[in-house]
Protein backbone atom coordinates (compact mmCIF):
# COMPACT_ATOMS: atom_id res chain seq x y z
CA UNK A 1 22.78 -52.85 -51.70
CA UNK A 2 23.82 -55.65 -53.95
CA UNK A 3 20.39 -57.36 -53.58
CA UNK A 4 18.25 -54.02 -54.41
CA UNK A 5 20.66 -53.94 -57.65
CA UNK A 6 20.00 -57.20 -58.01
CA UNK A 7 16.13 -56.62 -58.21
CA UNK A 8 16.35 -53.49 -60.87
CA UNK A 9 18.06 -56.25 -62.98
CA UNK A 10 15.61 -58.57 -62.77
CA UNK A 11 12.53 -56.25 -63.33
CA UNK A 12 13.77 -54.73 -66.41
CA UNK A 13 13.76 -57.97 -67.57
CA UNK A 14 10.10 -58.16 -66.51
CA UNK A 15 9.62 -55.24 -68.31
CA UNK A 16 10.73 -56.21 -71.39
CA UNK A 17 9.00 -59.53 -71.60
CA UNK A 18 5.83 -59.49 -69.80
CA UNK A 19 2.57 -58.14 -70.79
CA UNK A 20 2.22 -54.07 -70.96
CA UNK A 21 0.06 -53.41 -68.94
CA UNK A 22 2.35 -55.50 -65.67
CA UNK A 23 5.25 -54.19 -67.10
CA UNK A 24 3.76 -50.61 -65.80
CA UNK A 25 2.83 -51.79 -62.79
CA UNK A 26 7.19 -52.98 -62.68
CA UNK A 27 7.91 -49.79 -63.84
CA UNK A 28 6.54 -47.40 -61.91
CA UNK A 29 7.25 -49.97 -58.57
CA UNK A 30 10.86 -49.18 -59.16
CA UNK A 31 10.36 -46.38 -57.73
CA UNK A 32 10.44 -48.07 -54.10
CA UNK A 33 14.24 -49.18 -54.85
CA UNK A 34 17.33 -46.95 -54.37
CA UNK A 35 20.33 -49.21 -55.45
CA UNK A 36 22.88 -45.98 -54.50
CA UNK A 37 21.58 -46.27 -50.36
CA UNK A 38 22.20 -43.39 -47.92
CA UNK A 39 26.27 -43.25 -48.18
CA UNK A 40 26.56 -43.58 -51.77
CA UNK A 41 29.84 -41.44 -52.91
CA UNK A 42 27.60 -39.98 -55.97
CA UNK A 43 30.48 -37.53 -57.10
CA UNK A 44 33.18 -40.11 -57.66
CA UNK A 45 30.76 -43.43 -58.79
CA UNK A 46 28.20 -44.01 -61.85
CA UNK A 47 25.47 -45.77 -59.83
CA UNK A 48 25.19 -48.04 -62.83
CA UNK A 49 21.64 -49.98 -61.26
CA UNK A 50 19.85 -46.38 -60.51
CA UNK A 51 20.89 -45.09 -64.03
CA UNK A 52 19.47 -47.92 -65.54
CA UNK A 53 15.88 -47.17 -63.31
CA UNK A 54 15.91 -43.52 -64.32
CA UNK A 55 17.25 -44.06 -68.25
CA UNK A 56 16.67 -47.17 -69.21
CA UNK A 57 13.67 -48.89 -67.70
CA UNK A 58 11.14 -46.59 -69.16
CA UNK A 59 13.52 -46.60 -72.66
CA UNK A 60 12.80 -50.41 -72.47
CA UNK A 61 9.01 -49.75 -72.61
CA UNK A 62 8.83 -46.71 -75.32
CA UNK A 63 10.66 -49.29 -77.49
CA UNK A 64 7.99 -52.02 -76.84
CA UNK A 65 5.29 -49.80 -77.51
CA UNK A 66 7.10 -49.03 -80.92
CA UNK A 67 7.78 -45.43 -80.59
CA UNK A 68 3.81 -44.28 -79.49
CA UNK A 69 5.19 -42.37 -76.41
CA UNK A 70 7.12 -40.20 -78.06
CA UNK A 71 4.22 -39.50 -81.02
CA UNK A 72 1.85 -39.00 -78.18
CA UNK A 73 4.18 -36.48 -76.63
CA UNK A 74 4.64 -34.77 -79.53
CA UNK A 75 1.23 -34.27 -80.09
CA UNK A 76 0.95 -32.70 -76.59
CA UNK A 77 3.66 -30.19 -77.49
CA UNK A 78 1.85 -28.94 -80.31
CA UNK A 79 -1.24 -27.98 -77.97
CA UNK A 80 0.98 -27.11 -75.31
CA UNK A 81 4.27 -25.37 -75.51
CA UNK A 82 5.25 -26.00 -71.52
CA UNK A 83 6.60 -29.30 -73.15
CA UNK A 84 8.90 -27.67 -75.33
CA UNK A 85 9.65 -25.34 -71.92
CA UNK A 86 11.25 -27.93 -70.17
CA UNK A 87 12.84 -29.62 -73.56
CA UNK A 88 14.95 -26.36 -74.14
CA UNK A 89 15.18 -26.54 -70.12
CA UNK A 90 16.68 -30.00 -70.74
CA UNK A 91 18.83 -28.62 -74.06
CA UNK A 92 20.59 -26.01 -72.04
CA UNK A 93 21.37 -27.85 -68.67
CA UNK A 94 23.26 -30.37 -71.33
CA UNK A 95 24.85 -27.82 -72.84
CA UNK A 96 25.64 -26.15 -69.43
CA UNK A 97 28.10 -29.64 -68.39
CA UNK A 98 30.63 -28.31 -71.04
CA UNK A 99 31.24 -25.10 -68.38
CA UNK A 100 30.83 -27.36 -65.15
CA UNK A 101 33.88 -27.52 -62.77
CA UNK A 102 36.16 -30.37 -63.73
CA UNK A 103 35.78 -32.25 -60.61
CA UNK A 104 32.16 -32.25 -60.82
CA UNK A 105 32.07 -33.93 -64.37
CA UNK A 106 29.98 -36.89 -63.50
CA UNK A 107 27.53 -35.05 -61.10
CA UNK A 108 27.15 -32.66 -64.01
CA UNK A 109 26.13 -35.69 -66.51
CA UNK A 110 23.67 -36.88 -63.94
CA UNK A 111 22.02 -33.60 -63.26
CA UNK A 112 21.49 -33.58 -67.68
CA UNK A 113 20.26 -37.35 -67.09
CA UNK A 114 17.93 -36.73 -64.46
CA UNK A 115 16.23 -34.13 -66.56
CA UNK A 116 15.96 -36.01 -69.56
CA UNK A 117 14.56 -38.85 -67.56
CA UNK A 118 11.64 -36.87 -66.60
CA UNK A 119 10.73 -36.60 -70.25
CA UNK A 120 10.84 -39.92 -70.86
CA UNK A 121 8.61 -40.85 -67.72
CA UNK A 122 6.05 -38.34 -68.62
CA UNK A 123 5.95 -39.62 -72.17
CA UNK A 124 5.38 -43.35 -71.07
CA UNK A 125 3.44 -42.38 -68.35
CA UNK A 126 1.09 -40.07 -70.51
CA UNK A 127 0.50 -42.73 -73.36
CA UNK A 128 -0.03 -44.74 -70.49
CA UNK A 129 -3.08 -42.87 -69.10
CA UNK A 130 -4.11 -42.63 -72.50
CA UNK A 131 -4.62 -46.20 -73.15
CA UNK A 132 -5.93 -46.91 -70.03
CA UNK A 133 -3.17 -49.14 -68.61
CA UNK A 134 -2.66 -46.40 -65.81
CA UNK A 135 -5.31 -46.00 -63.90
CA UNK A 136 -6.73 -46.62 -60.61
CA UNK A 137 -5.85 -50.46 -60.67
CA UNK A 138 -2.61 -49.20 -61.16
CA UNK A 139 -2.80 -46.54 -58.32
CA UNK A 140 -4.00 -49.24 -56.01
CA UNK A 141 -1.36 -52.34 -56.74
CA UNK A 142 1.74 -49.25 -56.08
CA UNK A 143 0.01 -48.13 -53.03
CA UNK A 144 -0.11 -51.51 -51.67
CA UNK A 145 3.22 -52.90 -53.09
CA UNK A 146 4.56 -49.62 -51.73
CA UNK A 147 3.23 -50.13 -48.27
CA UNK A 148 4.15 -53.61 -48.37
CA UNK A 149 8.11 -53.12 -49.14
CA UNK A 150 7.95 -50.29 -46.65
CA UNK A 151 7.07 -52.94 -43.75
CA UNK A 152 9.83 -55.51 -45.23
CA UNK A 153 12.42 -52.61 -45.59
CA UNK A 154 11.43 -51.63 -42.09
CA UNK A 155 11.02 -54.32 -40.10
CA UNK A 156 13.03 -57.16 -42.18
CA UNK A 157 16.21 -55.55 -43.09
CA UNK A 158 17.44 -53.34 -40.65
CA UNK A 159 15.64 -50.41 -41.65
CA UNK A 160 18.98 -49.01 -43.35
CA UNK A 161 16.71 -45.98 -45.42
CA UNK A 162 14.79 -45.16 -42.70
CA UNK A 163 17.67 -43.83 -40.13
CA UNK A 164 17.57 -39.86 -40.36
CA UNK A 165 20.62 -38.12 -39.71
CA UNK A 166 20.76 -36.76 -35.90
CA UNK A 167 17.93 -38.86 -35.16
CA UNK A 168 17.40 -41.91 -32.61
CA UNK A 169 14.28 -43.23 -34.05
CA UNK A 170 13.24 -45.30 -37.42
CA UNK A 171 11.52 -43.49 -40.11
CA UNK A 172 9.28 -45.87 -42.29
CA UNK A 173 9.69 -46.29 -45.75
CA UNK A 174 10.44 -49.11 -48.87
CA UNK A 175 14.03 -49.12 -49.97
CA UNK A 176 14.85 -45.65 -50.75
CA UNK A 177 15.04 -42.40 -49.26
CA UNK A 178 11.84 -41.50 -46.44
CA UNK A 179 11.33 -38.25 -47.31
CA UNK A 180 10.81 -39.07 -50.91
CA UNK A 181 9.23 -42.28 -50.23
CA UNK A 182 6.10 -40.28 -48.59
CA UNK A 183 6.16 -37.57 -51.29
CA UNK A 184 5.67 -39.91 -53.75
CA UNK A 185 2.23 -41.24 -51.24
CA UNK A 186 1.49 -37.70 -51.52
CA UNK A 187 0.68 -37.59 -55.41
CA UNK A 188 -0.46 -40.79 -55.05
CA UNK A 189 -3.23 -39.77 -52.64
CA UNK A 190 -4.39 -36.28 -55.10
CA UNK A 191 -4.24 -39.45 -58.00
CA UNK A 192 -6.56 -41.61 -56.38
CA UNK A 193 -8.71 -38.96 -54.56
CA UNK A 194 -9.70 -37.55 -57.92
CA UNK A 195 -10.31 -40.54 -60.02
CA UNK A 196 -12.27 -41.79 -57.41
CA UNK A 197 -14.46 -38.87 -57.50
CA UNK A 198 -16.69 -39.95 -54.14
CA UNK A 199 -16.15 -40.29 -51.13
CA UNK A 200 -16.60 -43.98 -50.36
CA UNK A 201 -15.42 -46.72 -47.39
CA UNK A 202 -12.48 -47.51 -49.59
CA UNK A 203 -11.25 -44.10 -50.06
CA UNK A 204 -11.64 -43.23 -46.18
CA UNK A 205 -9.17 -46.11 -45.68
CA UNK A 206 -7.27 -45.03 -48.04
CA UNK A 207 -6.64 -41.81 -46.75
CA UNK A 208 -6.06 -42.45 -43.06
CA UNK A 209 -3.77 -45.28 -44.16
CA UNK A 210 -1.77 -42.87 -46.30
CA UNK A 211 -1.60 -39.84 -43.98
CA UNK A 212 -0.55 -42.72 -41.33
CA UNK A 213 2.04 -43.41 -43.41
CA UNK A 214 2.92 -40.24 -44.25
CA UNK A 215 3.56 -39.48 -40.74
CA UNK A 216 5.36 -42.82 -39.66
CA UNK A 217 7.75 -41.35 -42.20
CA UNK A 218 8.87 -38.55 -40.63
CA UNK A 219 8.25 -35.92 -43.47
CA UNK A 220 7.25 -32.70 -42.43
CA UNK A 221 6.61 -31.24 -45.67
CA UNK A 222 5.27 -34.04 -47.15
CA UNK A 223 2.45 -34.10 -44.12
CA UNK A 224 1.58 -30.39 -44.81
CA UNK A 225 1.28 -30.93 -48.55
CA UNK A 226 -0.69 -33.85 -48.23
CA UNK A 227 -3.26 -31.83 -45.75
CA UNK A 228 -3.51 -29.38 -48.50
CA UNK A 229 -3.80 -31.81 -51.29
CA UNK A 230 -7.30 -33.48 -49.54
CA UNK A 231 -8.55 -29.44 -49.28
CA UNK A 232 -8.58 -28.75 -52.47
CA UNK A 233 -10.20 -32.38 -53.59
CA UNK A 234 -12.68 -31.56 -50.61
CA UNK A 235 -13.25 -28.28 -52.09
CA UNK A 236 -13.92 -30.04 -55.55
CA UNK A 237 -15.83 -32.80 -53.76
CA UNK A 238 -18.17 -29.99 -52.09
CA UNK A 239 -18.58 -27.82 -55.29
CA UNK A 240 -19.33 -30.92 -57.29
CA UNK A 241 -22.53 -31.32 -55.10
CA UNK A 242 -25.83 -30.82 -56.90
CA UNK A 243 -27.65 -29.84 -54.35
CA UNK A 244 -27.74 -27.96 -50.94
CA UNK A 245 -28.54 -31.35 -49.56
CA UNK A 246 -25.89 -32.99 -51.22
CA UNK A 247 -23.55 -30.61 -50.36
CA UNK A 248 -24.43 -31.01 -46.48
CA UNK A 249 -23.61 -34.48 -46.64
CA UNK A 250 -20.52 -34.59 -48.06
CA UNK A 251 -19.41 -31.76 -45.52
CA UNK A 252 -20.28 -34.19 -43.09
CA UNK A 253 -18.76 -36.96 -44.85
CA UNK A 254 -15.19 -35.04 -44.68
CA UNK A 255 -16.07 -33.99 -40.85
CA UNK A 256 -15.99 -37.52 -40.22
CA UNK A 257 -12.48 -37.96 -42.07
CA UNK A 258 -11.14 -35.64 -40.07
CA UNK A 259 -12.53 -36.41 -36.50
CA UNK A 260 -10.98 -39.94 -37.59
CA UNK A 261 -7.91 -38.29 -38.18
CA UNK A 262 -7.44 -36.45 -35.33
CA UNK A 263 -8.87 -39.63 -33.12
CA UNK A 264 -5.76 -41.50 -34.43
CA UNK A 265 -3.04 -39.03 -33.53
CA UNK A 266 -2.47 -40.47 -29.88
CA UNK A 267 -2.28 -44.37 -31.25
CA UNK A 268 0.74 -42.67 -33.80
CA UNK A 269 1.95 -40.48 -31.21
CA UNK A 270 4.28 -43.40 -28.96
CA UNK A 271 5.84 -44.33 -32.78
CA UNK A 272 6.84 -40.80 -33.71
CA UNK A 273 9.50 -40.70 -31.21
CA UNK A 274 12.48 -37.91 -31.81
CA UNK A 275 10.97 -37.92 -35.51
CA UNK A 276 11.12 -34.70 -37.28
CA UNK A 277 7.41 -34.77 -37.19
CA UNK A 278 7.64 -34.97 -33.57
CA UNK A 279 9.88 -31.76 -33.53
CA UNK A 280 7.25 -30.08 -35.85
CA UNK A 281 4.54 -30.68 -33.54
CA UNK A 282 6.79 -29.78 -30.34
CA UNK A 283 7.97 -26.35 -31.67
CA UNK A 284 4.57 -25.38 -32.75
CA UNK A 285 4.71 -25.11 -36.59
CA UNK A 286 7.76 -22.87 -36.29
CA UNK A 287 9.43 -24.05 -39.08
CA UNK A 288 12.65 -21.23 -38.94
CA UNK A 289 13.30 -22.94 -35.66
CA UNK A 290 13.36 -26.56 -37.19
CA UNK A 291 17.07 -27.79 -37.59
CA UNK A 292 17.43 -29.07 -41.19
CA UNK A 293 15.46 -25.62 -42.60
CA UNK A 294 17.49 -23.57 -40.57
CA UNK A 295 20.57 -25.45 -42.30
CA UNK A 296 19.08 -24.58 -45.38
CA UNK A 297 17.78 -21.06 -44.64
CA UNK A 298 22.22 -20.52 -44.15
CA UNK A 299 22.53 -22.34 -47.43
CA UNK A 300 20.54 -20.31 -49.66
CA UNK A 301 22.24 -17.32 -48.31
CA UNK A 302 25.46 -18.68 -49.05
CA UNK A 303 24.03 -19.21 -52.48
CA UNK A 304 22.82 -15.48 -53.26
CA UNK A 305 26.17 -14.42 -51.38
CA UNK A 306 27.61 -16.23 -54.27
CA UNK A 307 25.62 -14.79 -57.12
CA UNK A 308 26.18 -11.33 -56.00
CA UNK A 309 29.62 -12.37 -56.89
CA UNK A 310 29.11 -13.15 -60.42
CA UNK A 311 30.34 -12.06 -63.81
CA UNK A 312 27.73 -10.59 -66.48
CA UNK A 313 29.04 -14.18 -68.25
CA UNK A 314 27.95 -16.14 -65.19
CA UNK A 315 24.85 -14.17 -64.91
CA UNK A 316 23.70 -15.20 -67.93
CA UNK A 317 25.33 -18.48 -68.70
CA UNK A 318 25.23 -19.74 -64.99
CA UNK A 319 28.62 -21.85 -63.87
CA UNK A 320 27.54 -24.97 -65.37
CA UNK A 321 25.49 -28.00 -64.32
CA UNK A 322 25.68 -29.56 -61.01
CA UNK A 323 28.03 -26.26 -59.96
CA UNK A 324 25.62 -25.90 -57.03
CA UNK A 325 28.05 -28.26 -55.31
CA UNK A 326 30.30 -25.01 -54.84
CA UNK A 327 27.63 -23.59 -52.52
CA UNK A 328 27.88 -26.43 -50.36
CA UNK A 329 31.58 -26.91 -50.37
CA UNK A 330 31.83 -23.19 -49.01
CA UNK A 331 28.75 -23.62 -46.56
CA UNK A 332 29.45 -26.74 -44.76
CA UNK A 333 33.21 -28.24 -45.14
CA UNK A 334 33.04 -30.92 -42.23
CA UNK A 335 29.98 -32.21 -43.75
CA UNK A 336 30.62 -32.02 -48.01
CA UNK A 337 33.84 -33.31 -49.52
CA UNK A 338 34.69 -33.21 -53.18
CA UNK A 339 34.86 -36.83 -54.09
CA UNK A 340 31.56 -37.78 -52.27
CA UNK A 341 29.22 -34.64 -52.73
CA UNK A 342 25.79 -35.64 -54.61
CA UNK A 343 26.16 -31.87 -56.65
CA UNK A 344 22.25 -31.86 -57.69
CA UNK A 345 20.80 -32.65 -54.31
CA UNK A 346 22.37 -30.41 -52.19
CA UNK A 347 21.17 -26.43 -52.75
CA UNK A 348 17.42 -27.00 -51.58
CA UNK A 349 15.86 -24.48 -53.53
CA UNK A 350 15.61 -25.34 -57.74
CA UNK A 351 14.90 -21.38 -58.28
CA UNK A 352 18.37 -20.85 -57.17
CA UNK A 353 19.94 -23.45 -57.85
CA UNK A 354 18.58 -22.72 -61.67
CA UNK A 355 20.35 -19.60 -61.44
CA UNK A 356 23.10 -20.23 -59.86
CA UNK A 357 24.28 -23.48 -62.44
CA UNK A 358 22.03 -21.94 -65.79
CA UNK A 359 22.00 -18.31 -65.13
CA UNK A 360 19.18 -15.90 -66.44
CA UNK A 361 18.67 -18.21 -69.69
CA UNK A 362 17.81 -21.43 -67.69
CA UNK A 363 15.82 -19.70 -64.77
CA UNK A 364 13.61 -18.24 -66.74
CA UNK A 365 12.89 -21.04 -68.76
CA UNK A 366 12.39 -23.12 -65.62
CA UNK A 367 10.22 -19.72 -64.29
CA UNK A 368 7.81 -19.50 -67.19
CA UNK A 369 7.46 -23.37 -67.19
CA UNK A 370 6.30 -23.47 -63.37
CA UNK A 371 4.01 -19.95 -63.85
CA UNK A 372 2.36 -21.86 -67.05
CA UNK A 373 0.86 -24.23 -64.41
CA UNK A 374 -0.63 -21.51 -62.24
CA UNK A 375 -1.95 -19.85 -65.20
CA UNK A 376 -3.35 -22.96 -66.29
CA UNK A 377 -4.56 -23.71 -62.96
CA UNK A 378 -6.48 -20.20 -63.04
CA UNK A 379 -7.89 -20.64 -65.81
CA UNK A 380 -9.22 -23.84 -65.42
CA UNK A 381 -10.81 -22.89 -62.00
CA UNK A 382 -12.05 -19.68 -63.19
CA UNK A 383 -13.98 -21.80 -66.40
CA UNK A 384 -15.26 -24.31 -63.40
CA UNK A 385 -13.71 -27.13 -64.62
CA UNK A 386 -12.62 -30.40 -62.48
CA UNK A 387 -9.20 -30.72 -63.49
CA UNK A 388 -8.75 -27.23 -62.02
CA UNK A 389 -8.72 -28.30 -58.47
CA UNK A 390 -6.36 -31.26 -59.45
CA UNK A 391 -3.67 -28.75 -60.80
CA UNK A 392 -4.24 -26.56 -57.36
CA UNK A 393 -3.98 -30.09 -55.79
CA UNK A 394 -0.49 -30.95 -56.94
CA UNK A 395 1.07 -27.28 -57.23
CA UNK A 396 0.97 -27.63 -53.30
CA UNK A 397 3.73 -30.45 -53.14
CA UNK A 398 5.31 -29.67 -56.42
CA UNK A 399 6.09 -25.83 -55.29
CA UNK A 400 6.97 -26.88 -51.70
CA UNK A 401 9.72 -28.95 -53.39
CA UNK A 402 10.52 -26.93 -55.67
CA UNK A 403 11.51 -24.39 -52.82
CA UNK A 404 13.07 -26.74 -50.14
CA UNK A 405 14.11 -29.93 -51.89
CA UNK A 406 16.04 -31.13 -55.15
CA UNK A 407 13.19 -32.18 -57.06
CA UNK A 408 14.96 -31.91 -60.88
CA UNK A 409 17.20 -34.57 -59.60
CA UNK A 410 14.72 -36.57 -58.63
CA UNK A 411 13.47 -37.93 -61.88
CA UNK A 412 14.42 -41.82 -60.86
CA UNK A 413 13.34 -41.16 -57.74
CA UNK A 414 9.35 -41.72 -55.92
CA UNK A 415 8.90 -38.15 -55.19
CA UNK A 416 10.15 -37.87 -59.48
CA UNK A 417 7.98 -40.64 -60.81
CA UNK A 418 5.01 -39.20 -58.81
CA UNK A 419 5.38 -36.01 -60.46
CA UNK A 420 5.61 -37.63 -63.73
CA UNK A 421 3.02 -39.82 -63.02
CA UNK A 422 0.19 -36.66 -62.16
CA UNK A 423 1.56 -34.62 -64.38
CA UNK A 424 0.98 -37.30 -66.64
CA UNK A 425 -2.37 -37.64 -65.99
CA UNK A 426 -2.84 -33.65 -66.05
CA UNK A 427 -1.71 -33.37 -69.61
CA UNK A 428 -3.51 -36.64 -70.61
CA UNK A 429 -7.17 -35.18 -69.30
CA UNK A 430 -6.37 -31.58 -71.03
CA UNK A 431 -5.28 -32.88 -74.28
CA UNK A 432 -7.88 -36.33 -74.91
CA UNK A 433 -10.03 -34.07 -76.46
CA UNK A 434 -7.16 -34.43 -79.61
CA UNK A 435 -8.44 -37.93 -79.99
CA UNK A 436 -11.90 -37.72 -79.69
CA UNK A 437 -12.09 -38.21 -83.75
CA UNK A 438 -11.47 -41.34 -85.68
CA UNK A 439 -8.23 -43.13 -85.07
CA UNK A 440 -7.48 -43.05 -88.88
CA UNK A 441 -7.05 -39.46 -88.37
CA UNK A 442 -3.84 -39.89 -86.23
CA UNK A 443 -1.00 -41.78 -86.55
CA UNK A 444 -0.24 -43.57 -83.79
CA UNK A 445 0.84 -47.19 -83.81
CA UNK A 446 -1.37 -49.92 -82.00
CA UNK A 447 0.92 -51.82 -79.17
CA UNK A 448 -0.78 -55.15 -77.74
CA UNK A 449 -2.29 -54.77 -73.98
């Protein structure tokens, strides 16, 4: 891992010297590296090159661009109080390490860091969309550095990410974890697929490529969330037609995508293998019967077992940050030990887990954040408006993870930045209209491009 460390180094160091607009296109790359790798003991060790990814690398740029970010994000909060939502989310989960089991100290720190890092992306990442050095150029050069470390990182060096647990067969993906690796291709894809805005050669090869990818991964949920992330753009692509005529031929347009898709399943088929795609397809969508969400079905029980157990204190206050660990501990003993457990990426489920570590006060914080994006998405469809679908695009991946993966710890992470990076882009599109006047009228300092 010494040479993936070794590359975090040397791109903040890009970031702080080169032009801003590369320096994004560093930044959000880093999302392809995982300095910790697969056995990392995160319980007992700092991770020193990941913290620096998730804390400082986008620090590095909010400092270069003189503060903006931060003015930028504040003038989202005032037109949008989700922001402050997940601040006092944030607030509380630090406050919640001081009541944390001893032993799980540092996990508890992390699981504070992570969510502070996902403010700090979104502000970057926001100003970023708002001054136009995010974009599709920069959706393109990530989906093809992306593609092209997951072929070195594959192929080149032993494929050390892409060995599943149980499994016999490679999954593909860059230097980091698969099943984040094609989540993050997965908000990539609703990114592009919007901006884009037609349905052209380019975007056909873009999505067969991706959902090629996707599979070659391994990810089950990430496939189903990507299938329901091109419905709803095809739904927007349809509605968007002017004409009855129009509308014919883009049906026929996205009839071709998907004949093409289902052409290519028996060229992927010999490469899937034992993957847990594979298993998907061979037990017929049966997902209880799927080993690793059986495994978790028995966790979250274990879980709610537990907070039937609870004291009105605990109820309310939650047993601390990163606590979630406990579950595990309980659950699984030949798998989980104390000194190497990763505490915020092992409960599956961030409803419960917000419970179970920040009792009533953080879970319903966290609640009325996530229903504020149906609500929004509701309204926006209901008024007819184009960044409607988008929001209905991403809730499919964002609630899937929400519900089966560890996505608040994820912040650092591809699956992370790619929620920062379309939520970004969300809140940047519903709140431009705040600019629309003369730039006298807001204080925001210029930053060179």
């Amino acid at each position: 891992m010494d040479l993936i460390s070794l590359v975090i180094y040397l791109s903040l160091v890009v970031i702080s010297i080169a032009p801003i607009r590369f320096a994004y296109v560093v930044l959000v790359s880093l999302a392809f590296f995982d300095a910790s790798g697969p056995q990392f003991a995160s319980a007992s060790s700092l991770g020193l090159a990941n913290a620096f990814k998730v804390l400082l690398a986008p620090l590095i740029l909010l400092i270069r661009l003189r503060g903006a970010p931060l003015l930028f994000l504040l003038h989202i909060g005032r037109r949008s109080g989700q922001v402050w939502l997940f601040v006092f989310l944030t607030l509380f989960a630090s406050l919640a390490v001081l009541w944390s089991p001893e032993f799980l100290s540092l996990g508890a720190i992390k699981g504070a860091a992570y969510l502070w890092g996902y403010l700090v992306w979104f502000a970057v990442l926001s100003y970023g969309w708002f001054t136009g050095r995010a974009g599709l150029n920069l959706l393109f050069n990530l989906w093809g550095v992306g593609l092209l470390l997951g072929i070195v990182q594959t192929l080149f060096f032993g494929a050390v990410f892409g060995k599943g647990l149980y499994e016999e067969h490679l999954r593909f993906t860059a230097f980091t974890s698969p099943q984040s690796y094609a989540a993050f291709y997965v908000y990539l894809l609703a990114l592009f697929l919007f901006l884009e805005r037609r349905f052209s050669f380019i975007s056909l090869f873009v999505l067969l490529c991706t959902f090629a990818l996707i599979v070659l991964t391994g990810s089950r949920y990430s496939l189903v969330t990507a299938i329901w992330v091109t419905s709803a753009w095809a739904l927007y692509y349809l509605r968007s037609a002017f004409s009855l005529g129009k509308a014919l031929k883009r049906f026929y347009s996205i009839m071709l995508f998907v004949l093409m898709a289902l052409a290519s399943l028996p060229i992927l088929g010999p490469f899937l293998g034992s993957t847990r795609v594979a298993e998907l397809f061979e037990k017929g969508w049966e997902v209880s019967e799927v080993g690793t969400f059986a495994w978790r079905i028995g966790m979250w029980s274990e879980a709610w077992r537990q907070i039937e157990e609870f004291s009105l204190g605990e109820l309310v206050w939650g047993r601390g940050t990163a606590a979630g660990a406990l579950v595990a501990l309980r659950y699984d003993p030949l798998r989980y030990e104390e000194d190497t457990i990763d505490a915020n990426r092992v409960m599956h489920n961030e409803f419960l887990r917000a419970i179970y570590e920040w009792g009533i006060i953080g879970f319903s914080l966290f609640l009325t954040f996530i229903l504020g994006l149906f609500v929004l998405a509701v309204k926006w469809l209901i008024a007819g408006q184009d960044m409607g679908f988008f929001l209905l695009a991403i809730l499919g991946p964002l609630m899937v993870g929400i519900f089966i993966e560890n996505i608040l710890a994820a912040s650092g992470s591809p699956v992370g930045i790619g929620i920062s990076l379309a939520l970004a882009y969300l809140w940047y599109k519903k709140n431009v209209s705040i600019y629309a006047h003369p730039q006298a009228s807001h204080p925001l300092p210029a930053t060179r491009r």
